[in-house]
C-alpha atoms as a PDB file:
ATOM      1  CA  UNK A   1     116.085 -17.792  28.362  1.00  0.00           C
ATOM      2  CA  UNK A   2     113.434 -16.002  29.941  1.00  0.00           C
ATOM      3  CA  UNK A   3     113.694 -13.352  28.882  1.00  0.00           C
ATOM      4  CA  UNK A   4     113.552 -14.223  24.817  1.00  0.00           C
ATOM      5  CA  UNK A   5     110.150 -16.486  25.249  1.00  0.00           C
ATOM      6  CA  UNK A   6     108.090 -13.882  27.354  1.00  0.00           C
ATOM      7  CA  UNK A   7     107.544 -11.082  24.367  1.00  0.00           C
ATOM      8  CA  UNK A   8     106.213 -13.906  21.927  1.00  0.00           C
ATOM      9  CA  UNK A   9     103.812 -15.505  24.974  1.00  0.00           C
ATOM     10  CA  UNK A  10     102.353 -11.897  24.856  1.00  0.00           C
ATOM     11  CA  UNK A  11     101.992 -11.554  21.561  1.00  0.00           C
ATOM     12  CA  UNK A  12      99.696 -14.847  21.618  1.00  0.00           C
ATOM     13  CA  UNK A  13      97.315 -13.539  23.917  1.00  0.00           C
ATOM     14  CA  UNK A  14      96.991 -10.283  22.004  1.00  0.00           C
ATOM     15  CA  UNK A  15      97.017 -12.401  19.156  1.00  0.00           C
ATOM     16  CA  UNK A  16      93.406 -14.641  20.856  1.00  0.00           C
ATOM     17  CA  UNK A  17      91.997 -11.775  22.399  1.00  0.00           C
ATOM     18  CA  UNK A  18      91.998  -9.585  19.334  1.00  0.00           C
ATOM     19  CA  UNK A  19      90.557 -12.502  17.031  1.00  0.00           C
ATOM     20  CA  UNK A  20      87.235 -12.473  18.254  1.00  0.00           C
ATOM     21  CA  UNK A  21      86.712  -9.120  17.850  1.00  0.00           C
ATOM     22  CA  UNK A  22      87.987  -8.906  14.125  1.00  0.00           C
ATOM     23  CA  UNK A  23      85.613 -11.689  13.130  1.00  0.00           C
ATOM     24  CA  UNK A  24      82.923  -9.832  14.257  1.00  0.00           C
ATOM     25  CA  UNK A  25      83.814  -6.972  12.661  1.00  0.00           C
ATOM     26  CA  UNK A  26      84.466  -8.749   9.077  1.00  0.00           C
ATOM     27  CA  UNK A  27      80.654 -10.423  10.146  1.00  0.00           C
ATOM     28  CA  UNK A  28      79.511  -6.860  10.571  1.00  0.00           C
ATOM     29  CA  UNK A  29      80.732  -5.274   7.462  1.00  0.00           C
ATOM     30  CA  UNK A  30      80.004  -8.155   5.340  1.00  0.00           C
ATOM     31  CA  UNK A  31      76.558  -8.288   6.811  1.00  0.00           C
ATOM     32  CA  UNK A  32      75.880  -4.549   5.909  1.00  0.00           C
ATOM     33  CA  UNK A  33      77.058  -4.670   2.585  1.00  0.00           C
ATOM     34  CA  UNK A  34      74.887  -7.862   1.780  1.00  0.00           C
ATOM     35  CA  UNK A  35      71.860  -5.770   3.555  1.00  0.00           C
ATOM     36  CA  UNK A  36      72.422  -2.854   1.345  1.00  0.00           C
ATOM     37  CA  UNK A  37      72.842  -4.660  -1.951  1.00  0.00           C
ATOM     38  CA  UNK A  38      69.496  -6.369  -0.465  1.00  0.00           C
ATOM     39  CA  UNK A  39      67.906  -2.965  -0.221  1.00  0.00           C
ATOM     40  CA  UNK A  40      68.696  -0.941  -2.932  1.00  0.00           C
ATOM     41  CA  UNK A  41      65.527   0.488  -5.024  1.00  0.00           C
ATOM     42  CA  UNK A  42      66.084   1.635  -8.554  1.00  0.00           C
ATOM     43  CA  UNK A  43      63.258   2.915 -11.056  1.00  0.00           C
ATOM     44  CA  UNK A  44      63.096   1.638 -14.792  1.00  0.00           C
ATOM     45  CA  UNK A  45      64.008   3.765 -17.627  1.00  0.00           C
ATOM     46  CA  UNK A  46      61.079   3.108 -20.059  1.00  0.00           C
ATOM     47  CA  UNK A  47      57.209   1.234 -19.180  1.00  0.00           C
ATOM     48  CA  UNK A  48      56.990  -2.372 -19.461  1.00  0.00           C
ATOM     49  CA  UNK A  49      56.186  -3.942 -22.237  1.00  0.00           C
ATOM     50  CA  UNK A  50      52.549  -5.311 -22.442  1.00  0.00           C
ATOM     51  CA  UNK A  51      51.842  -8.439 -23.882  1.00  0.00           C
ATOM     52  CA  UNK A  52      48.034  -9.304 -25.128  1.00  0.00           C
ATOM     53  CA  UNK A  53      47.073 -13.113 -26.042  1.00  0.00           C
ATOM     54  CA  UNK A  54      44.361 -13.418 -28.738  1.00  0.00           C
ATOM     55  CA  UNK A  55      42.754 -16.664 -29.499  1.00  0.00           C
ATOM     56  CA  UNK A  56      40.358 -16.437 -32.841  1.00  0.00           C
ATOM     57  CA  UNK A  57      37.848 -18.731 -33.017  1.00  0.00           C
ATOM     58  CA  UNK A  58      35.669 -19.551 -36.451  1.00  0.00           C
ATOM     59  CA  UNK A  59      32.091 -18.053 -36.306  1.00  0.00           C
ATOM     60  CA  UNK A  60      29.460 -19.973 -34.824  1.00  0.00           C
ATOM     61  CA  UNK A  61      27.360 -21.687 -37.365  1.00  0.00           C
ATOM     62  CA  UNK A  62      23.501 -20.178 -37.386  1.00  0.00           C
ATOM     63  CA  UNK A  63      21.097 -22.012 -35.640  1.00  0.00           C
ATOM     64  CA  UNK A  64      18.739 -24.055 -37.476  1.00  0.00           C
ATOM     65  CA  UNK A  65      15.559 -22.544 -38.703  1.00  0.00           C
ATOM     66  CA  UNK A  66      12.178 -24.112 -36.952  1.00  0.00           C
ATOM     67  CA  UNK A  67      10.415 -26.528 -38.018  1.00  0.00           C
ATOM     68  CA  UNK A  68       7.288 -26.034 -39.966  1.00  0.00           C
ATOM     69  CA  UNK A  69       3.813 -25.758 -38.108  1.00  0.00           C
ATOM     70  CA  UNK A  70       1.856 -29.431 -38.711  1.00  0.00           C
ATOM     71  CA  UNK A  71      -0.394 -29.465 -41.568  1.00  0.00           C
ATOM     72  CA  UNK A  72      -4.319 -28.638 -40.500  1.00  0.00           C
ATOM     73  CA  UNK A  73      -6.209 -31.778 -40.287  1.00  0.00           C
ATOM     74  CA  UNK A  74      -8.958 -31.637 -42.885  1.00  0.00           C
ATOM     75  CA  UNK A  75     -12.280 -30.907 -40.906  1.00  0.00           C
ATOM     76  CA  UNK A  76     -15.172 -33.925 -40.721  1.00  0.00           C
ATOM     77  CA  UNK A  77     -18.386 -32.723 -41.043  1.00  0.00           C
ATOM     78  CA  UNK A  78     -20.873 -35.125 -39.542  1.00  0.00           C
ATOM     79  CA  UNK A  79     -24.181 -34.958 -40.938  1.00  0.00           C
ATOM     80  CA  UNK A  80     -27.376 -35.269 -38.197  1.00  0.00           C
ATOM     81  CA  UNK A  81     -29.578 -37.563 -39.514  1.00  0.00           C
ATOM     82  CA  UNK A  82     -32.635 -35.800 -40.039  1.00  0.00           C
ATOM     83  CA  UNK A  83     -36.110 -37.322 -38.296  1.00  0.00           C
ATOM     84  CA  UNK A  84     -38.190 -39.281 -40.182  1.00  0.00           C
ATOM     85  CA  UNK A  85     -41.829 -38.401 -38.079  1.00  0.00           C
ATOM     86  CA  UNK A  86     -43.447 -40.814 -37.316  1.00  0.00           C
ATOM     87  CA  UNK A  87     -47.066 -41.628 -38.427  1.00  0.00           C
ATOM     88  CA  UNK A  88     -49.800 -40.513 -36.010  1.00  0.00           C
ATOM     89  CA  UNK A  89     -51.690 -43.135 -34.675  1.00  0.00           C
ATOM     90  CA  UNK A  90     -54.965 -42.918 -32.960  1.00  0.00           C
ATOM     91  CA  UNK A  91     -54.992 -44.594 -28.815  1.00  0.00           C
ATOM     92  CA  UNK A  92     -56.621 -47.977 -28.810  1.00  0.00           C
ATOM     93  CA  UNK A  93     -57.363 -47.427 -24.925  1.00  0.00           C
ATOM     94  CA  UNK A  94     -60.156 -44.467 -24.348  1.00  0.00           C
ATOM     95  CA  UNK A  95     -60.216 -43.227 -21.326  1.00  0.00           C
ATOM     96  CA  UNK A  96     -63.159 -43.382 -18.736  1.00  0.00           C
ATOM     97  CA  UNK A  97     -62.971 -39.615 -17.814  1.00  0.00           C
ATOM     98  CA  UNK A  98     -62.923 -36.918 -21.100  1.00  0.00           C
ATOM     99  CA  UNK A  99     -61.811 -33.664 -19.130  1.00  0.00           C
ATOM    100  CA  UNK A 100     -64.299 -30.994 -20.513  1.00  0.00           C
ATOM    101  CA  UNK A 101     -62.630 -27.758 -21.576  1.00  0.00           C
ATOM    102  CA  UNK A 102     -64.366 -24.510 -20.847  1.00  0.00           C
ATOM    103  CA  UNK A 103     -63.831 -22.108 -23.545  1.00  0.00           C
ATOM    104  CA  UNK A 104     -64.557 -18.372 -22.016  1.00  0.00           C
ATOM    105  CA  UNK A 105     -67.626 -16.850 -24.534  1.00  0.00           C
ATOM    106  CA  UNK A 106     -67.105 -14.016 -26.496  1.00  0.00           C
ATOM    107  CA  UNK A 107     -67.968 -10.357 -24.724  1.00  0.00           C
ATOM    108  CA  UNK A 108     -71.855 -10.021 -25.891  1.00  0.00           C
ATOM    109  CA  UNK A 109     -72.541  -7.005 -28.116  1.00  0.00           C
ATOM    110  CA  UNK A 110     -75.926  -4.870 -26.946  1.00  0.00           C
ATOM    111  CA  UNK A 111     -76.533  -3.959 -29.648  1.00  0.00           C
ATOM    112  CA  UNK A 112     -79.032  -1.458 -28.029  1.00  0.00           C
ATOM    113  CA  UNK A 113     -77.853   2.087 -28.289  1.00  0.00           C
ATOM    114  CA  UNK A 114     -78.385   5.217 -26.073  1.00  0.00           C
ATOM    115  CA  UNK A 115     -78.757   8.467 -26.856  1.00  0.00           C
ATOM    116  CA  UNK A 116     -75.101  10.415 -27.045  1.00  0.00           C
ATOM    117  CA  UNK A 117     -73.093   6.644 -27.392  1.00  0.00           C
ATOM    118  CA  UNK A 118     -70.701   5.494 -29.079  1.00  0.00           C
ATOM    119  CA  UNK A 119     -71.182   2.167 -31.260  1.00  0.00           C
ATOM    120  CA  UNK A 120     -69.394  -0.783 -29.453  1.00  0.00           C
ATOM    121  CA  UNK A 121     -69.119   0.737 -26.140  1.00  0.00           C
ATOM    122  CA  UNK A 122     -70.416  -1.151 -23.318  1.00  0.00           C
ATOM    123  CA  UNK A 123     -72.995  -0.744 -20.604  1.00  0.00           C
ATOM    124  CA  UNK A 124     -72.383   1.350 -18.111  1.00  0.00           C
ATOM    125  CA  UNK A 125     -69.852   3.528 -19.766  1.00  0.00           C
ATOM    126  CA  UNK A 126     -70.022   7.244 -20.318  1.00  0.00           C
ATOM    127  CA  UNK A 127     -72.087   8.919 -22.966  1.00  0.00           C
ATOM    128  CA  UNK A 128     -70.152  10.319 -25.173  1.00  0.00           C
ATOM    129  CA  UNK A 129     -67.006   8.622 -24.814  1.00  0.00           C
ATOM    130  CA  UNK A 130     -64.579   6.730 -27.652  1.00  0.00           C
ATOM    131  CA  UNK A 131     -63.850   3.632 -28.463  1.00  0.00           C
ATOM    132  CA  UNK A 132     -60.925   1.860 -27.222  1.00  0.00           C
ATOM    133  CA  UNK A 133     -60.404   5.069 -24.731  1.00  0.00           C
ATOM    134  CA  UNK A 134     -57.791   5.010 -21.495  1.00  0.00           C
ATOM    135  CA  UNK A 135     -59.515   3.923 -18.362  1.00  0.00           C
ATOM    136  CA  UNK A 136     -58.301   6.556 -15.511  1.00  0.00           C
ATOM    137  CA  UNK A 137     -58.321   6.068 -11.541  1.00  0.00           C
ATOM    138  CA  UNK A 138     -58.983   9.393  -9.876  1.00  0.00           C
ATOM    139  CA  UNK A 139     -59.541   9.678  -6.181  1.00  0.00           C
ATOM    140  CA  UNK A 140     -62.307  12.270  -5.448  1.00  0.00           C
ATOM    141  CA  UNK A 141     -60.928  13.349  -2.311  1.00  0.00           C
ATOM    142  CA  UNK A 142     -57.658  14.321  -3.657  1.00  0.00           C
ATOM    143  CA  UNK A 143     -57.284  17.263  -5.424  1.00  0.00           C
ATOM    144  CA  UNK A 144     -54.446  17.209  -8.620  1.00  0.00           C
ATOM    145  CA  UNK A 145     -51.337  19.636  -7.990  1.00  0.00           C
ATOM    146  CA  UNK A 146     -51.394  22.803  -9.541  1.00  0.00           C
ATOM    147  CA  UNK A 147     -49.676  23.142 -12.981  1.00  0.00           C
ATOM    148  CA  UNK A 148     -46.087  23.798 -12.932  1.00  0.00           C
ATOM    149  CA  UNK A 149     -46.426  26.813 -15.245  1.00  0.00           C
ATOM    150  CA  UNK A 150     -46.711  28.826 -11.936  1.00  0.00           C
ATOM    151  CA  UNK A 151     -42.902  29.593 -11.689  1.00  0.00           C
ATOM    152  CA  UNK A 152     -42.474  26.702  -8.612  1.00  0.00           C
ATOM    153  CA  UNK A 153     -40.687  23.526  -8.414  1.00  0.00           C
ATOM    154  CA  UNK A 154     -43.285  20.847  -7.938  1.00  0.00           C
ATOM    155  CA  UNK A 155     -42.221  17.801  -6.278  1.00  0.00           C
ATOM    156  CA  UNK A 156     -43.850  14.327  -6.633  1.00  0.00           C
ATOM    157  CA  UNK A 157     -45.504  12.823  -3.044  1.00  0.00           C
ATOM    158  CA  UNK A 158     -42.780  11.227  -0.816  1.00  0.00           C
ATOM    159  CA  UNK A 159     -40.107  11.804  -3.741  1.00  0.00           C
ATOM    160  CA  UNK A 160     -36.943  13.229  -1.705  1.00  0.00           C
ATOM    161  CA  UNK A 161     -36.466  16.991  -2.325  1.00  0.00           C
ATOM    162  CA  UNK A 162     -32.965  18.641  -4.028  1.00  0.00           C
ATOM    163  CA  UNK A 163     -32.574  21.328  -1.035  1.00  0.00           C
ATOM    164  CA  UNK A 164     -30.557  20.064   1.966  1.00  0.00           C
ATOM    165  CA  UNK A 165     -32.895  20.260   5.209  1.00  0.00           C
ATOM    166  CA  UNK A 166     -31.481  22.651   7.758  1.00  0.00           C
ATOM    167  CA  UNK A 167     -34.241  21.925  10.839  1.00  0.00           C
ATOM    168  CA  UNK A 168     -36.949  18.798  11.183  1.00  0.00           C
ATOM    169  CA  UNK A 169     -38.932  18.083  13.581  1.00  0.00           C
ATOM    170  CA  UNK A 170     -41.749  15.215  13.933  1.00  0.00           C
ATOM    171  CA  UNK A 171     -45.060  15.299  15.181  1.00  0.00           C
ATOM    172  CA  UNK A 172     -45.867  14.646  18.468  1.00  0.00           C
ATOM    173  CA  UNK A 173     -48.300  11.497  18.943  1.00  0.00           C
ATOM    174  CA  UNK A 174     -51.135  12.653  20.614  1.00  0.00           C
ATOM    175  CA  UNK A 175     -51.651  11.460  24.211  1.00  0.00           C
ATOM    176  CA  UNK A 176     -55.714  10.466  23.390  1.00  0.00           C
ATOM    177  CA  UNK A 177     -53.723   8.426  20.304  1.00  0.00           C
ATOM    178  CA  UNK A 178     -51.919   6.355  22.468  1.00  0.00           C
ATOM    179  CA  UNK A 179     -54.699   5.699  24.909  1.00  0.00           C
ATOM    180  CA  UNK A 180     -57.099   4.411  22.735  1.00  0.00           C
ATOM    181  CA  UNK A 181     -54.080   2.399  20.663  1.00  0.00           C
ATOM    182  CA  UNK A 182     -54.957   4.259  17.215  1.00  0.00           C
ATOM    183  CA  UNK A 183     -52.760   4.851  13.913  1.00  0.00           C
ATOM    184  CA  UNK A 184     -53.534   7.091  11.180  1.00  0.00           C
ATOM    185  CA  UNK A 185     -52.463   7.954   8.145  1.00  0.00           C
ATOM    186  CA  UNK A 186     -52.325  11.877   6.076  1.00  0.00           C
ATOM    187  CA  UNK A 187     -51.065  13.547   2.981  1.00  0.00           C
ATOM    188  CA  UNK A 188     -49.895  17.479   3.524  1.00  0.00           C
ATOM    189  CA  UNK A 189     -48.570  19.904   0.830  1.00  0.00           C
ATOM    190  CA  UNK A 190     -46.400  22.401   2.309  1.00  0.00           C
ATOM    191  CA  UNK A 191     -45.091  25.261   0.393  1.00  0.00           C
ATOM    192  CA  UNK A 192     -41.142  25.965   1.063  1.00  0.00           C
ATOM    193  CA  UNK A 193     -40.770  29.793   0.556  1.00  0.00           C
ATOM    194  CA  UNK A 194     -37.468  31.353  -0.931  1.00  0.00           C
ATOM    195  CA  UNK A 195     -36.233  31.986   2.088  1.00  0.00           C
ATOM    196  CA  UNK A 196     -36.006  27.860   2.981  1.00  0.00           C
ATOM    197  CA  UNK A 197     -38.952  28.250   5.606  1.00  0.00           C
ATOM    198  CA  UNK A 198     -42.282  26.730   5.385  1.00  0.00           C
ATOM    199  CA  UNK A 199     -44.767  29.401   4.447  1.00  0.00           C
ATOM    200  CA  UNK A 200     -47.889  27.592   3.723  1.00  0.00           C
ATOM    201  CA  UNK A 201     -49.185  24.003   4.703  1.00  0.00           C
ATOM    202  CA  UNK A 202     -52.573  22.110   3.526  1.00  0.00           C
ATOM    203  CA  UNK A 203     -54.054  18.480   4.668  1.00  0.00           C
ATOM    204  CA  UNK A 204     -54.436  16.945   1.196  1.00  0.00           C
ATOM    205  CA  UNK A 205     -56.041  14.117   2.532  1.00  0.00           C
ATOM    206  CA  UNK A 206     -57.507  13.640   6.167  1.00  0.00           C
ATOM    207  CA  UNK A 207     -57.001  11.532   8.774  1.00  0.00           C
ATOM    208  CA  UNK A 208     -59.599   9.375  10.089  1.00  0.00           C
ATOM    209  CA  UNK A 209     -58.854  10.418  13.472  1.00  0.00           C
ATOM    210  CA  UNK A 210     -58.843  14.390  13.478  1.00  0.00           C
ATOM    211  CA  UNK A 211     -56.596  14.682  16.498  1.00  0.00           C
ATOM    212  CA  UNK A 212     -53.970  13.600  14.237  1.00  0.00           C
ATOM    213  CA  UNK A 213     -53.856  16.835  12.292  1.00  0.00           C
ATOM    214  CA  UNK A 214     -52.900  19.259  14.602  1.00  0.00           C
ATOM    215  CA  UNK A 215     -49.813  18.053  15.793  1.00  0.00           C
ATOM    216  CA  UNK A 216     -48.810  17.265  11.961  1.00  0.00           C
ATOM    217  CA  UNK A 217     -49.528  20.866  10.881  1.00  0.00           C
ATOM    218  CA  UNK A 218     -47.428  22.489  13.622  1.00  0.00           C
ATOM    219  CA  UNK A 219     -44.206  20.285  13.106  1.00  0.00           C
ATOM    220  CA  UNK A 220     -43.921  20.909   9.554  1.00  0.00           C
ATOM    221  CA  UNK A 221     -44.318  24.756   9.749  1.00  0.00           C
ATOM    222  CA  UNK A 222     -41.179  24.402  11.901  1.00  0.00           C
ATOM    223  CA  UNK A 223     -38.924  22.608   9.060  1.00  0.00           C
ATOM    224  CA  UNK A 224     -36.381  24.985   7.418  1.00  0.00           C
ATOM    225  CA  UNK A 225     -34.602  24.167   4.374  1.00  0.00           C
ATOM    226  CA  UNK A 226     -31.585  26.006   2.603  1.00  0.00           C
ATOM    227  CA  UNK A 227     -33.480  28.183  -0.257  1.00  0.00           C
ATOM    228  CA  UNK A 228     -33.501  26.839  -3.680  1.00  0.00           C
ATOM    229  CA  UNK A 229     -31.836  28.416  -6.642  1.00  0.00           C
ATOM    230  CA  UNK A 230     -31.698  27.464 -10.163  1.00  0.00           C
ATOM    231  CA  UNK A 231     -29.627  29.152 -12.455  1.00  0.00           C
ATOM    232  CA  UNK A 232     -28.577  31.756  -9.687  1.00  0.00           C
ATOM    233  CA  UNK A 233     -32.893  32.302  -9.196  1.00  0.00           C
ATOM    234  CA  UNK A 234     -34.901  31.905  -5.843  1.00  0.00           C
ATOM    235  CA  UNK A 235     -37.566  29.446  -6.677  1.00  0.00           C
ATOM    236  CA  UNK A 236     -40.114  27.879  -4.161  1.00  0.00           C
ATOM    237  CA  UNK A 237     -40.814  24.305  -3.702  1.00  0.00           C
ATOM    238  CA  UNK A 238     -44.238  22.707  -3.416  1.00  0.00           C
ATOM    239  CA  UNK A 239     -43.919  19.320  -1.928  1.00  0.00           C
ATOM    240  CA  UNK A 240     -46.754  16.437  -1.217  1.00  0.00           C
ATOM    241  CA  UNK A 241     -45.439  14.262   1.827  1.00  0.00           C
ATOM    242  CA  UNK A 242     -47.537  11.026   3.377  1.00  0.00           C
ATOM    243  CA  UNK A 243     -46.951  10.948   7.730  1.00  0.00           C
ATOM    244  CA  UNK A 244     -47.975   7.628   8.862  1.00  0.00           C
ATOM    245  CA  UNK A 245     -48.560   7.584  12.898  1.00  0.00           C
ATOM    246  CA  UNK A 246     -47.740   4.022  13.746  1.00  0.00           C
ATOM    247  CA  UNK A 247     -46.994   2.372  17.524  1.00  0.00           C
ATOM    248  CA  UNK A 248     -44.100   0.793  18.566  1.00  0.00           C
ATOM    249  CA  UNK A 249     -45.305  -3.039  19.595  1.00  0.00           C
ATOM    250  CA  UNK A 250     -45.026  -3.868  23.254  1.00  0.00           C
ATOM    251  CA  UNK A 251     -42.129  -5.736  23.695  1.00  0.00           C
END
């Protein structure tokens, strides 16, 4: 009896063991076939076909044309009513006061005439002279300039020369100046040689004080001036120039 049931109670246990394991490896193989058929990659034979959608629309209408400008107003032309004037009368009120209006007399006419006149010149005028001439103010004391036909720039008084000034110095005020509180005034012409220096300077018109002149004279024969040319030419430069010695007021 024993020994016909033992083989088959072995068998069983084989049998449960061995069942695990083969479900796991039908999981397994089922598993990596489902994974593969998951990751297979294949490639098309031919591009895809592309497919466009058109949508056609009618064409917009034109837009309206604008509307025409407004019509010009017709212009009013308002007419000024022209002044009637008015009749002139004469004041009923006269006043107490008249002013009196002084009308200037006419030039009198001497009708006397001197020897070398002219006929309607005036008293005191010069013999010889002609009507409706150009009066003229000439100082005495100051010579004219010489005519520029001498080959030399001439330069009006206190006008600012053309040539750049290289060295300047002023005149000293004289000491006996200061004491006695005087200011003076003079006009110099000074020469400016080709060279640019100072070659020759004159008092045009004096000082009242003399001791003013010195000190002018030696300053200015000092000044140097870059030479002048014109048109590639060396000219010289005669210049008229007013120094006014004034103090400074005490403060």
């Amino acid at each position: 009896m024993f020994e016909t049931t033992r083989p088959q109670t072995r068998n069983r246990r084989l049998f449960y063991e061995m069942l695990p394991v083969s479900l796991a490896v039908h999981a397994a193989a089922v598993g990596a076939v489902f994974v593969a058929s998951l990751w297979t990659v294949t490639f098309p034979d031919a591009s895809p076909k592309l497919y466009l959608a058109f949508h056609i629309d009618a064409t917009p209408p034109p837009p309206p044309p604008p509307p025409p400008p407004p019509a010009a107003k017709p212009q009013t032309v308002v007419r000024q009513p022209v002044p009637i004037p008015q009749e002139i009368v004469a004041p009923t009120m006269i006043p107490d006061v008249i002013p009196i209006v002084e009308n200037d007399p006419p030039p009198a006419v001497i009708e006397q005439s001197t020897e070398g006149g002219v006929e309607g010149g005036i008293e005191g005028g010069v013999i010889g002279g002609v009507v409706g001439g150009v009066l003229e103010s000439v100082l005495a004391d100051v010579p004219k300039p010489p005519p520029p036909s001498d080959g030399r720039v001439h330069v009006e008084r206190d006008k600012p020369l053309a040539v750049p000034i290289l060295s300047k110095l002023y005149p000293i005020y004289p000491n006996e100046a200061i004491r006695h509180r005087w200011e003076d005034s003079l006009v110099v012409r000074y020469v400016i040689g080709k060279d640019g220096r100072v070659k020759e300077v004159t008092i045009v018109q004096p000082p009242s004080q003399k001791v003013f002149e010195k000190p002018t004279l030696a300053a200015i024969r000092t000044w140097r001036f870059r030479p002048y040319r014109e048109e590639g030419e060396a000219k010289e430069i005669v210049h008229e120039l007013t120094v006014n010695f004034r103090l400074v007021p005490k403060s």
